[in-house]
Protein backbone atom coordinates (compact mmCIF):
# COMPACT_ATOMS: atom_id res chain seq x y z
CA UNK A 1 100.48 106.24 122.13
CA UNK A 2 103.76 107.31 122.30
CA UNK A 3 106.84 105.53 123.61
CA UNK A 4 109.31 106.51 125.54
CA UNK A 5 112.24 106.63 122.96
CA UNK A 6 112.81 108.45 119.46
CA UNK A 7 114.30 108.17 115.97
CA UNK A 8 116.09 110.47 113.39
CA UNK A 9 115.30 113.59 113.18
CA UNK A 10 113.97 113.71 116.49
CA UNK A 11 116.43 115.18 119.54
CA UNK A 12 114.17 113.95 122.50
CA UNK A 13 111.69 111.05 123.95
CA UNK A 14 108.81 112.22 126.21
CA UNK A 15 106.52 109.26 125.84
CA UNK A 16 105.65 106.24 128.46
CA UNK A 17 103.86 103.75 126.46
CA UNK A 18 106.10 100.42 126.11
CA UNK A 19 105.48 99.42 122.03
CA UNK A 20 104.26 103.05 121.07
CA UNK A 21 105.74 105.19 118.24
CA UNK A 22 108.52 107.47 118.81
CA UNK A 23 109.25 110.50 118.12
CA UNK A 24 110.45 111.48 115.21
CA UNK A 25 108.90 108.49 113.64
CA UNK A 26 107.46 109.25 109.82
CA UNK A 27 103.94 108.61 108.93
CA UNK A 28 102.28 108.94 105.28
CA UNK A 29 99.15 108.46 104.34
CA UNK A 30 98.97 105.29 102.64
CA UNK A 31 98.75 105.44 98.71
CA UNK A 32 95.44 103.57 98.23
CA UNK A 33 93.87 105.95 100.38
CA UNK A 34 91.32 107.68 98.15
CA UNK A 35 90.97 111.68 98.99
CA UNK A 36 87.07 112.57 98.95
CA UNK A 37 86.39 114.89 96.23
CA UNK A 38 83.63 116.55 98.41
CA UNK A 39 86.85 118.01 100.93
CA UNK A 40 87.37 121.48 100.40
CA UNK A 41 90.24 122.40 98.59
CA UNK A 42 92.46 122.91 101.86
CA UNK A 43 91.80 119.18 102.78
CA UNK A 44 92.52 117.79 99.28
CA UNK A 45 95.97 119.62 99.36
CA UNK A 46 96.66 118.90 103.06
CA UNK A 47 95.98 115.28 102.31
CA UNK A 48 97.94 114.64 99.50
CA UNK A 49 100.84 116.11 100.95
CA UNK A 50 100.59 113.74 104.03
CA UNK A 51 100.55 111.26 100.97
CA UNK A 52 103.54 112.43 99.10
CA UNK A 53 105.70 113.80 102.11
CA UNK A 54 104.65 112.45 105.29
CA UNK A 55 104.49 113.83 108.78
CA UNK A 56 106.76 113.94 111.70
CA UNK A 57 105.64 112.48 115.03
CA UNK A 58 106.92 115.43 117.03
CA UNK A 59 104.55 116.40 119.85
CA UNK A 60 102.37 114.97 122.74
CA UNK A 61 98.82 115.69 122.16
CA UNK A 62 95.75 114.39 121.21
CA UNK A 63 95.18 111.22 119.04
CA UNK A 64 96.49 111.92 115.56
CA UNK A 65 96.53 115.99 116.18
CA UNK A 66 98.13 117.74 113.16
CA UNK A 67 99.47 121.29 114.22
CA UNK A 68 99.47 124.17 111.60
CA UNK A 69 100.42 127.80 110.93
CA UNK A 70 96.96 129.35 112.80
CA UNK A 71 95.23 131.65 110.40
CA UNK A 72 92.02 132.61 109.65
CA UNK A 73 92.30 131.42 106.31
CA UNK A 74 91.67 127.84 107.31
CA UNK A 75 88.34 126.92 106.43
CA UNK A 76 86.61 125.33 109.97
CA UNK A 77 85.50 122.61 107.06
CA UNK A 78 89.25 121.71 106.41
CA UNK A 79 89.83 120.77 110.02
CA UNK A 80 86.73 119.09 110.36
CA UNK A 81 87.73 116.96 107.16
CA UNK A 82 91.16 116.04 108.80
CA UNK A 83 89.82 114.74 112.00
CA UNK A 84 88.09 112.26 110.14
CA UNK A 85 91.54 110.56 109.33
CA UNK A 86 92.56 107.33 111.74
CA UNK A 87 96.00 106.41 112.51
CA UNK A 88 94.70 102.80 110.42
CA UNK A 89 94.86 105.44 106.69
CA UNK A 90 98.48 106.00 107.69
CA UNK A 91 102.03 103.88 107.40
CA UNK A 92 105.57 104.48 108.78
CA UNK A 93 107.83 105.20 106.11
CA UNK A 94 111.35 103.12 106.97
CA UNK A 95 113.84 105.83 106.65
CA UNK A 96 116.57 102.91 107.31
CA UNK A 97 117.95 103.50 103.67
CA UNK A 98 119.23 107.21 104.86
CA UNK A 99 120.09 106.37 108.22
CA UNK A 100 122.03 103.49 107.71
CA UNK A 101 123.80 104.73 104.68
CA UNK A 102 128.14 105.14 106.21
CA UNK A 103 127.85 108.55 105.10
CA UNK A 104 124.98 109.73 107.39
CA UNK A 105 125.18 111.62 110.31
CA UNK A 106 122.76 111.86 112.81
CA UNK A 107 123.90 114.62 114.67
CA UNK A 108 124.01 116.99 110.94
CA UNK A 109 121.38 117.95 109.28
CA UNK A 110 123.50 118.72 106.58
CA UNK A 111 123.37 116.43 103.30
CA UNK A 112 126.80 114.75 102.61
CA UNK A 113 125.63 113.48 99.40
């Protein structure tokens, strides 16, 4: 559920649930989550860079929906694979260290250090 506010880098709310996540909110798949060897090589790789980088909440969908690049390379296994992920296999990465450094700027998306 999404609420009706957002955080860095996000530019707009469209949520209505009071106590949801907003956008722009960053969620990575925790660390002690263990990647099943039996996922196809698109999942693996998917997976362990929503481990090492995260993802952006940054749309109104579905539960959990992850939006790609459409192409008929991905495997109908891969997606499959990814849908078996809860929201419970993910954290939110505090990006407070950044954004409440005195040399950020929220409205630049340029690096000042």
């Amino acid at each position: 559920m999404l609420a009706n506010t957002y955080v860095w880098p996000a530019r707009h709310r469209a949520g209505n649930s009071a106590g949801g996540i907003p956008f722009g909110a960053l969620l990575r798949l925790k660390a002690g989550f263990t990647v099943p060897s039996n996922w196809t090589t698109q999942a693996r790789a998917l997976a362990t860079a929503m481990q090492r980088h995260g993802l952006y909440v940054a749309d109104i969908g579905s539960d959990l929906y992850v939006q790609g690049d459409p192409s008929a390379a991905w495997s109908g296994s891969t997606i499959t694979q990814l849908q078996t992920l809860r929201m419970s296999d993910f954290e939110f990465v505090d990006l407070g260290a950044v954004t409440r450094d005195a040399r950020f700027d929220g409205g630049s998306f340029a690096a000042r250090w």
